[in-house]
Protein backbone atom coordinates (compact mmCIF):
# COMPACT_ATOMS: atom_id res chain seq x y z
CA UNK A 1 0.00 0.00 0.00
CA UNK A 2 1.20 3.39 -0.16
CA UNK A 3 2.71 4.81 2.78
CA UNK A 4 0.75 8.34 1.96
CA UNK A 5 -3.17 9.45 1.20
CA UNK A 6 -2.91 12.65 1.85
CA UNK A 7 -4.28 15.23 -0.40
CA UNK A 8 -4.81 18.71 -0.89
CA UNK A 9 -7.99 19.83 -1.41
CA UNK A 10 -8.64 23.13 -3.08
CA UNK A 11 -11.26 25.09 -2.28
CA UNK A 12 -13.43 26.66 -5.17
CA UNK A 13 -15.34 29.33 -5.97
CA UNK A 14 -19.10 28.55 -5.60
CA UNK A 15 -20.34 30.62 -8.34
CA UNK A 16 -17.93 30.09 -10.66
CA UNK A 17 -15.95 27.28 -9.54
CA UNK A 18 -12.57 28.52 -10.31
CA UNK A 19 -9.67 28.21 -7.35
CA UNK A 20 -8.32 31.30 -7.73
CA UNK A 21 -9.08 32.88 -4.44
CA UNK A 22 -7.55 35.65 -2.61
CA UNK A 23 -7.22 35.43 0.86
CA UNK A 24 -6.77 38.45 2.45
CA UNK A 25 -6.33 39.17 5.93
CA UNK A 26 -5.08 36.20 7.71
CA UNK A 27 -8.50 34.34 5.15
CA UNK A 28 -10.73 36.92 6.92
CA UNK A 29 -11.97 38.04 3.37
CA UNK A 30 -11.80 35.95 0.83
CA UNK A 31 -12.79 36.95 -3.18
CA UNK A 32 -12.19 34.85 -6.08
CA UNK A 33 -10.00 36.65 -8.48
CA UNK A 34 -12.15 35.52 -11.61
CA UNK A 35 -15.64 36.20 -10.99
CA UNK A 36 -15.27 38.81 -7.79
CA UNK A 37 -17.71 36.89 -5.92
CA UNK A 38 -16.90 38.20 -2.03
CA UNK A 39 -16.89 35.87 0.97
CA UNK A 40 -16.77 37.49 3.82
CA UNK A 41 -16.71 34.93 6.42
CA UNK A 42 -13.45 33.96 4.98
CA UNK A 43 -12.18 30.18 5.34
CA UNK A 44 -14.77 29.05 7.68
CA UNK A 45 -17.53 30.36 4.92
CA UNK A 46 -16.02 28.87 2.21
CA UNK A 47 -15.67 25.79 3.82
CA UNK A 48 -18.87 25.12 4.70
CA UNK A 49 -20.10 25.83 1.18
CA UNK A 50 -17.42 23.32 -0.13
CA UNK A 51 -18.57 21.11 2.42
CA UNK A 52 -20.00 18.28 -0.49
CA UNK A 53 -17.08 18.93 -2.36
CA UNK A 54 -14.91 18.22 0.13
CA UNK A 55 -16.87 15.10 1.48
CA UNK A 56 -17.24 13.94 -2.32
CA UNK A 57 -13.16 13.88 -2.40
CA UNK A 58 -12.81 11.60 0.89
CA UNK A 59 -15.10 9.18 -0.41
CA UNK A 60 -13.01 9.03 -3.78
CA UNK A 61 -9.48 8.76 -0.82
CA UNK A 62 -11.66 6.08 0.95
CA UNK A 63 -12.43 4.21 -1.86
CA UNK A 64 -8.96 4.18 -2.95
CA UNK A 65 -7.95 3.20 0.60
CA UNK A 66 -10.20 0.16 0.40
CA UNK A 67 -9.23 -1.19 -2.87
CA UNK A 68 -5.29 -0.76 -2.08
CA UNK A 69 -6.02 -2.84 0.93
CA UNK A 70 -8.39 -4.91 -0.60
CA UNK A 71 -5.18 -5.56 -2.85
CA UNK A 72 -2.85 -5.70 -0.56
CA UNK A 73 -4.71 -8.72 1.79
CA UNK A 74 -5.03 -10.56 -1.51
CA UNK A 75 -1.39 -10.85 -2.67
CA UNK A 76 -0.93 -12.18 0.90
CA UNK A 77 -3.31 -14.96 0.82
CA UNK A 78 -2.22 -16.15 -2.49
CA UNK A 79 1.50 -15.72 -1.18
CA UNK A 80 0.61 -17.64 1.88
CA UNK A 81 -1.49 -20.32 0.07
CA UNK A 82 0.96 -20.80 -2.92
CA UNK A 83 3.56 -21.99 -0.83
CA UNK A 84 1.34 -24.11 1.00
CA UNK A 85 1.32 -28.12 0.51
CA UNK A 86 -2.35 -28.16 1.42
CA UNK A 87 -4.27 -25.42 -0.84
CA UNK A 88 -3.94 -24.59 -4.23
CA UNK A 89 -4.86 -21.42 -5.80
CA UNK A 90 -4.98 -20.60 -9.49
């Protein structure tokens, strides 16, 4: 498996979608720089209103998670069962 999952997720725009935001004021204020769309409860705001974005993205890491592991248990068994005098596997 790999030893990392970690992602970055941007945050976007929720009129326009783009990520180029400008954070201004330790994220106090935050516009996007393509459509001027104003958020001015900063990070928290746009947060919560990337909130199924955001969830949508750890279900894809999840997923990913799962089927590495998935993966991972079933190399093992056959490993384990093709040396094995007892069970064969093909």
């Amino acid at each position: 498996m790999k030893e990392n999952y970690s992602r970055n997720i941007l945050l976007r725009c929720i009129v326009c979608g783009d990520i180029d935001l400008d954070y201004v004021e330790n994220e106090l204020t935050i516009t996007c720089n393509r459509c001027g769309k104003e958020y001015p409860g900063g990070y928290d705001e746009l947060v919560e209103l990337n909130q199924s974005y955001i969830d949508e993205q750890i279900q894809g890491m999840e997923t990913e998670i799962e089927k590495d592991a998935q993966k991972e248990l079933d190399d093992a068994f056959k490993k384990v069962f093709k040396n094995s005098k007892y069970f064969k596997i093909k």
